[in-house]
Every structure is written in C-alpha cells, then in structure tokens.
C-alpha atoms as a PDB file:
ATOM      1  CA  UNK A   1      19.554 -13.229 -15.029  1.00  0.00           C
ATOM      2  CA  UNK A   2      15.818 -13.163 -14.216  1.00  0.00           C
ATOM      3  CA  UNK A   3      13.333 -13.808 -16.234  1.00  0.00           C
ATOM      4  CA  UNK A   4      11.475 -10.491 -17.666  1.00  0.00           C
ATOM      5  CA  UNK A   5       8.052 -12.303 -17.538  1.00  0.00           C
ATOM      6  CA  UNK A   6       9.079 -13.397 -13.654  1.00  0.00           C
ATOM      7  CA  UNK A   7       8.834  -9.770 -12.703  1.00  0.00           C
ATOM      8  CA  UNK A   8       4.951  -8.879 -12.923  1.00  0.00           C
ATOM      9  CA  UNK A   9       4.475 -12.086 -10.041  1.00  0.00           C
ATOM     10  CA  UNK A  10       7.422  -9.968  -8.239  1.00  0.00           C
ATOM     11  CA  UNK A  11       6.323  -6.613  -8.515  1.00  0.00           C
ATOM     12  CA  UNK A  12       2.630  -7.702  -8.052  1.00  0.00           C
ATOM     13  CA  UNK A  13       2.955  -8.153  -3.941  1.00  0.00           C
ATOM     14  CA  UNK A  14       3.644  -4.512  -3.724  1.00  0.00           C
ATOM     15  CA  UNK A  15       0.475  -2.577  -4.753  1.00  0.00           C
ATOM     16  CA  UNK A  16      -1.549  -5.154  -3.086  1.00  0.00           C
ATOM     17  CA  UNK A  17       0.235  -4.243   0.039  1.00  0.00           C
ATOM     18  CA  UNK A  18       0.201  -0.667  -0.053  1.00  0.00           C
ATOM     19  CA  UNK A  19      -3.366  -0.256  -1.220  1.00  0.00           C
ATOM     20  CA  UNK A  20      -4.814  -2.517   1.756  1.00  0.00           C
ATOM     21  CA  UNK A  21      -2.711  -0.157   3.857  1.00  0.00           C
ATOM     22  CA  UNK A  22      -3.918   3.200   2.013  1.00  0.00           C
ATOM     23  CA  UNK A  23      -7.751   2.258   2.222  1.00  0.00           C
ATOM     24  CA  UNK A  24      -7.507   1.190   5.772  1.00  0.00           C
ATOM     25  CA  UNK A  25      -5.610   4.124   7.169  1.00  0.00           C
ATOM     26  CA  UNK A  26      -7.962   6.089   4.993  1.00  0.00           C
ATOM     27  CA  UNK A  27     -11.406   4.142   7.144  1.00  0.00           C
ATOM     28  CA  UNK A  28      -9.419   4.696  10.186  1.00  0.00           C
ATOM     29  CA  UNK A  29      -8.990   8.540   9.585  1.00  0.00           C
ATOM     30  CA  UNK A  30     -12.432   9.220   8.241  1.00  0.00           C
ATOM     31  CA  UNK A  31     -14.048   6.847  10.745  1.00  0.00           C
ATOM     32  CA  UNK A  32     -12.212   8.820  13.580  1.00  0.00           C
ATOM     33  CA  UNK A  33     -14.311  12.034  12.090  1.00  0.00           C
ATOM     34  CA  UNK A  34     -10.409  12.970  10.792  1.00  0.00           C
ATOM     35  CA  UNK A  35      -9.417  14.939   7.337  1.00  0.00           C
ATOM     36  CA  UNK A  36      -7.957  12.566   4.912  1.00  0.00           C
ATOM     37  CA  UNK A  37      -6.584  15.601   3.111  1.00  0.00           C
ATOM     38  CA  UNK A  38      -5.049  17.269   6.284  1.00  0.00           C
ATOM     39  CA  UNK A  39      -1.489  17.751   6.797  1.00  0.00           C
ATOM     40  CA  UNK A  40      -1.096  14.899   9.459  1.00  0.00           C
ATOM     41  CA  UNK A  41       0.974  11.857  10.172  1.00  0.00           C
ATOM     42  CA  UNK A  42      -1.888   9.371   9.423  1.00  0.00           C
ATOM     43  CA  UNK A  43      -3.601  11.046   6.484  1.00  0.00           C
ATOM     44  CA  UNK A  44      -0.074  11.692   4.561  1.00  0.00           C
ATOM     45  CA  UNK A  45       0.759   7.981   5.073  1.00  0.00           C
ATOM     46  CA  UNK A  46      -2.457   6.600   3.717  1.00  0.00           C
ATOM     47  CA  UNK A  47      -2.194   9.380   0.615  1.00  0.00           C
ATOM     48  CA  UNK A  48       1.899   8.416   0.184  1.00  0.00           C
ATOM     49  CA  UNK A  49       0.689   4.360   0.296  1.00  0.00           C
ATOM     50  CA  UNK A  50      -2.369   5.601  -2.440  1.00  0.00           C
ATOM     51  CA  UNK A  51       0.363   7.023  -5.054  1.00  0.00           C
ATOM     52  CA  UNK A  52       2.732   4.271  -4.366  1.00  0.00           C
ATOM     53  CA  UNK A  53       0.392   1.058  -4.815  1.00  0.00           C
ATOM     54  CA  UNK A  54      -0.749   3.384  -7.994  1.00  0.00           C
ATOM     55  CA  UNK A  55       2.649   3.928  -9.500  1.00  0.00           C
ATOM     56  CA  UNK A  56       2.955  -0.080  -8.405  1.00  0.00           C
ATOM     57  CA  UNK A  57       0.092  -0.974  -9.964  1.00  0.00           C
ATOM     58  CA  UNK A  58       0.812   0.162 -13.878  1.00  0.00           C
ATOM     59  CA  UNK A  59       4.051  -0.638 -13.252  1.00  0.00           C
ATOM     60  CA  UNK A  60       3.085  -4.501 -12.636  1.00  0.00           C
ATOM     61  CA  UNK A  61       0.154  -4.107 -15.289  1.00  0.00           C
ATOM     62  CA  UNK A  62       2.979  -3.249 -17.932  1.00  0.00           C
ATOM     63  CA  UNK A  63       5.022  -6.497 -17.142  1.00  0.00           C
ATOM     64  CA  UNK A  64       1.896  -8.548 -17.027  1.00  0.00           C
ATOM     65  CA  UNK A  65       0.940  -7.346 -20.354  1.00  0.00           C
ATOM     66  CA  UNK A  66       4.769  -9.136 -21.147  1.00  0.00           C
ATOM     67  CA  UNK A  67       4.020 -11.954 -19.204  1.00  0.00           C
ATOM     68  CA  UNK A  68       0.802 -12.747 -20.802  1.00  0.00           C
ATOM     69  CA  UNK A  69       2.310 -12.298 -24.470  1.00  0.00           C
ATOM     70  CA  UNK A  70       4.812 -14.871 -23.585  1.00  0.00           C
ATOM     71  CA  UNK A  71       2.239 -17.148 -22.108  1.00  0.00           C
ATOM     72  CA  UNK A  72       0.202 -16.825 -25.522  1.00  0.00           C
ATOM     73  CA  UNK A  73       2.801 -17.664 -27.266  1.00  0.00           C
ATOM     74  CA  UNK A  74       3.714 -20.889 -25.834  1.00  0.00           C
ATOM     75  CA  UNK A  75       0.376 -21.894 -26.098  1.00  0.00           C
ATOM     76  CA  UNK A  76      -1.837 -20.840 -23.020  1.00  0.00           C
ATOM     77  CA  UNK A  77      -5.718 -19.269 -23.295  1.00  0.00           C
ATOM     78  CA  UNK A  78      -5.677 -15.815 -24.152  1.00  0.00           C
ATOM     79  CA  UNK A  79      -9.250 -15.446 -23.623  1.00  0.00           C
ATOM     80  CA  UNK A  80      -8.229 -16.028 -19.525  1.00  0.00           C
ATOM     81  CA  UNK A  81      -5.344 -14.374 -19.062  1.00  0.00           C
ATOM     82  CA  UNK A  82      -6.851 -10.913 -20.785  1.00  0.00           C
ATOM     83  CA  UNK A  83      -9.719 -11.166 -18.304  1.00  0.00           C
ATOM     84  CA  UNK A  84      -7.111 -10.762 -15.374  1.00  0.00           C
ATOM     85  CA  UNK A  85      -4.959  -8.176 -17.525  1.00  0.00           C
ATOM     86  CA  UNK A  86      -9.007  -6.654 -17.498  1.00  0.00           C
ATOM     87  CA  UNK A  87      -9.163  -6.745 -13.836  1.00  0.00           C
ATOM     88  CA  UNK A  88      -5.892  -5.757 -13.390  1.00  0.00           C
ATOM     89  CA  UNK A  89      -6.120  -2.628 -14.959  1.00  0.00           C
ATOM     90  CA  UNK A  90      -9.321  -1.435 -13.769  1.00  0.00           C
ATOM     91  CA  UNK A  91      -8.089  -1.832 -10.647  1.00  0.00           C
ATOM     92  CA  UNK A  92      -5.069   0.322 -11.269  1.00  0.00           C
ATOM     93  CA  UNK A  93      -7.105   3.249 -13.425  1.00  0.00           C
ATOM     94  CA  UNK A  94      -9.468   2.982 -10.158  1.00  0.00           C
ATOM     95  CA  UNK A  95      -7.142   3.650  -7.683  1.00  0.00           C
ATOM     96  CA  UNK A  96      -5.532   5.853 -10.110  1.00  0.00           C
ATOM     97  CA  UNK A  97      -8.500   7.980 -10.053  1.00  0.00           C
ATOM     98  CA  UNK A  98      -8.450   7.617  -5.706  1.00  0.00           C
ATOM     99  CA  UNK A  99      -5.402   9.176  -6.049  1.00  0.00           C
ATOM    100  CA  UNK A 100      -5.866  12.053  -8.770  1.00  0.00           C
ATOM    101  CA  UNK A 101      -8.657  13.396  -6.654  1.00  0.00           C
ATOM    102  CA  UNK A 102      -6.939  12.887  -3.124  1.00  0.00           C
ATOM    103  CA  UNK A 103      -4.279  15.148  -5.052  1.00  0.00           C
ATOM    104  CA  UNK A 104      -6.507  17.456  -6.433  1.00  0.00           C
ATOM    105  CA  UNK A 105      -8.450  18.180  -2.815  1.00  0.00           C
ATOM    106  CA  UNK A 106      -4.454  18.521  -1.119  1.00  0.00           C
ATOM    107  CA  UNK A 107      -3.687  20.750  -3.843  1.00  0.00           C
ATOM    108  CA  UNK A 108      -6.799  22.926  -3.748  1.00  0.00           C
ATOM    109  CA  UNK A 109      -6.691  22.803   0.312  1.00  0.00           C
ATOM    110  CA  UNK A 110     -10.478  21.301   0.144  1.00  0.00           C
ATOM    111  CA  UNK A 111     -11.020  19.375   3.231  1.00  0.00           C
ATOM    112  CA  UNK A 112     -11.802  15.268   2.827  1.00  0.00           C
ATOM    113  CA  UNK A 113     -13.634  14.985   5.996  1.00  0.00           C
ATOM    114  CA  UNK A 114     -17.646  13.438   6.502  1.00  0.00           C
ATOM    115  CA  UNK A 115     -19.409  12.743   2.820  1.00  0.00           C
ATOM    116  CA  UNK A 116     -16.750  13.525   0.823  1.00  0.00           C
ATOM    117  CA  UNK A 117     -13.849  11.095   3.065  1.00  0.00           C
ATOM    118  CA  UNK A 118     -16.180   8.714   3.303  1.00  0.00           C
ATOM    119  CA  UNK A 119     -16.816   8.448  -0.529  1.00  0.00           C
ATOM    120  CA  UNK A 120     -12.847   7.859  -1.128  1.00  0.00           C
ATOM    121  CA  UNK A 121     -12.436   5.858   1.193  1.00  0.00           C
ATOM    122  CA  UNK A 122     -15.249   3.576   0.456  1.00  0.00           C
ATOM    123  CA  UNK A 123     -13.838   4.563  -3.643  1.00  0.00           C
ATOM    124  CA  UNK A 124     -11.143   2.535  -2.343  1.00  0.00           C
ATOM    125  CA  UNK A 125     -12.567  -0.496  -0.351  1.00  0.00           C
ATOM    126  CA  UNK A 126     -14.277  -0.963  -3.950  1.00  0.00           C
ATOM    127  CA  UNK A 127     -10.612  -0.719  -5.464  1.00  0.00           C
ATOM    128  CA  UNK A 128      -9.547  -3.321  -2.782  1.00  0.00           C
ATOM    129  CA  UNK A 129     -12.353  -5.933  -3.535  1.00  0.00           C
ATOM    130  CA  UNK A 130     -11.798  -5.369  -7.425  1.00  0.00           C
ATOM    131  CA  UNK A 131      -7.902  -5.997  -6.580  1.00  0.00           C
ATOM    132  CA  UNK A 132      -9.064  -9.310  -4.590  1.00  0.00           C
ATOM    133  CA  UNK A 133     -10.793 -10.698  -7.538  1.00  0.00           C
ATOM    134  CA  UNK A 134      -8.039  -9.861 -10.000  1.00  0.00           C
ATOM    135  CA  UNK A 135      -5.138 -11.365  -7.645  1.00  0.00           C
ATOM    136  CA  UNK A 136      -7.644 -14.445  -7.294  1.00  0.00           C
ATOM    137  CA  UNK A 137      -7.400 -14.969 -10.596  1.00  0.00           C
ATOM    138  CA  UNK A 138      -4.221 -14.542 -10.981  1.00  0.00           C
ATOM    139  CA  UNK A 139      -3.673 -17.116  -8.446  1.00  0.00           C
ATOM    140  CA  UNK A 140      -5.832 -19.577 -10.532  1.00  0.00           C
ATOM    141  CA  UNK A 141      -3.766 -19.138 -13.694  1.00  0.00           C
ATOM    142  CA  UNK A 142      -0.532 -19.932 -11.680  1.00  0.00           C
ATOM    143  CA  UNK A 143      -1.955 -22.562  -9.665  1.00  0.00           C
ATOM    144  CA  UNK A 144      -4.479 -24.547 -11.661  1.00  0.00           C
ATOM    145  CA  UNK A 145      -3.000 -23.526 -15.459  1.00  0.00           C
ATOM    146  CA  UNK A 146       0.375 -23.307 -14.451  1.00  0.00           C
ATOM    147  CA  UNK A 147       1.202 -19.693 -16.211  1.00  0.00           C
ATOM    148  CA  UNK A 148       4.915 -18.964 -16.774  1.00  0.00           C
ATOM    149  CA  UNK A 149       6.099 -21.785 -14.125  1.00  0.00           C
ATOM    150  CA  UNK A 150       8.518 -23.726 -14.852  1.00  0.00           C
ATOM    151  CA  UNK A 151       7.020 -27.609 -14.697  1.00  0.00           C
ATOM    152  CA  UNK A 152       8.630 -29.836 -11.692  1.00  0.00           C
ATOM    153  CA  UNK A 153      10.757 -33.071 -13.449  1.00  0.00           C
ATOM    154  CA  UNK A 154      10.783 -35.261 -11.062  1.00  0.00           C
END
C-alpha cells in the first residue's frame, strides 16, 4: 500500500509538466500573431494543458499540505516546509487565475490575440518561474533535509 504522504512527490511531476507545455504553446501561438482563445488545434491544447496542470496543481497542494503535517510531526522545520506549501500555492491560485480568465475570454468569444495574449502568456511564464522556485525548494527539503524519505541502512 503506498504511502499517503508519498503521493504529493508523485502527483507533483504532473502540473510541472503540463504548465511548461501550456505557457509555451501559449508564446508560440501569440508570438505567431495567433488567438490563444480561438477554436484551433494549438490554442485548445495549450488552454486543455492550463486547466489540467491547474486541477494538478491543488490536487498536489492538498497532499503536500499531508505530507508536511507528517513531516512536522516527526520532527522536521515547519518554518521551511510552509514556505514551499507558500510557493506552492501561489503558484497554483496563479495559474488558477491564467485559467479562469482564458475561460472567461472562450466563453465570452473575446479574442486573446496582441496585448491581451501577450499578457497571459507572459501571466504564465511568471507562473512558470514562481513554479521553478517552489519545485527548487522542494528539491532542497528532499535532498539536503531528507523530507518523508526513508533513511538508507546500510
């Protein structure tokens, strides 16, 4: 049986993934003078990636918040770990709010071409440097603290 506070370093890999994916397809279409709202192969990929890594991203927030309970209780920092659950979920409420307004502009048929495809797209480069900092320290808690691993016994 797996470990429930095993799952947020699962589930993690996923967002990270699909929001890379959203915000370049999203450069790609805008820089290409393209509508990141219109009804296209390339623009509905990059939107379906957005809601994904989104609906990803809680979902691994919500077993980190798990994970880091356990990890205060058998004795590490909680000062460290809550400034990645920090990160963490101000990445996810930022690309949360990417996606609520790609949504809204699909919905309402308003076009995110020029100014206004530009500004989500470089809404979500910011997402993707935030999400870079949080997985970095992330990987520092694993890796130098040694979060939730399991010690080797040699």
């Amino acid at each position: 049986m797996i470990n429930v506070v095993h799952l947020h370093p699962m589930l993690v890999h996923f967002p990270i993934v699909l929001f890379m994916c959203a915000v370049a397809m999203q450069v790609y279409v805008v820089a290409g003078k393209g509508d990141l709202a219109a009804a296209e192969c390339l623009p509905r990929m990059a939107f379906g990636a957005l809601l994904l890594g989104t609906v990803a991203a809680f979902a691994a927030a919500a077993l980190g918040d798990l994970a880091l309970e356990h990890a205060v209780e058998i004795g590490f920092p909680k000062a460290e770990l809550e400034e990645h659950e920090e990160l963490g979920f101000a990445t996810a409420w930022l690309f949360a709010v990417v996606t609520v307004l790609h949504l809204g502009a699909r919905w309402k048929g308003i076009r995110l071409d020029g100014g206004k495809g530009w500004i989500l797209a470089l809404a979500g480069l910011a997402g993707v440097v935030l999400m870079v900092i949080a997985a970095a320290h992330g990987g520092e808690l694993v890796y130098e603290l040694g979060v939730n691993v399991t010690p080797v016994k040699p």
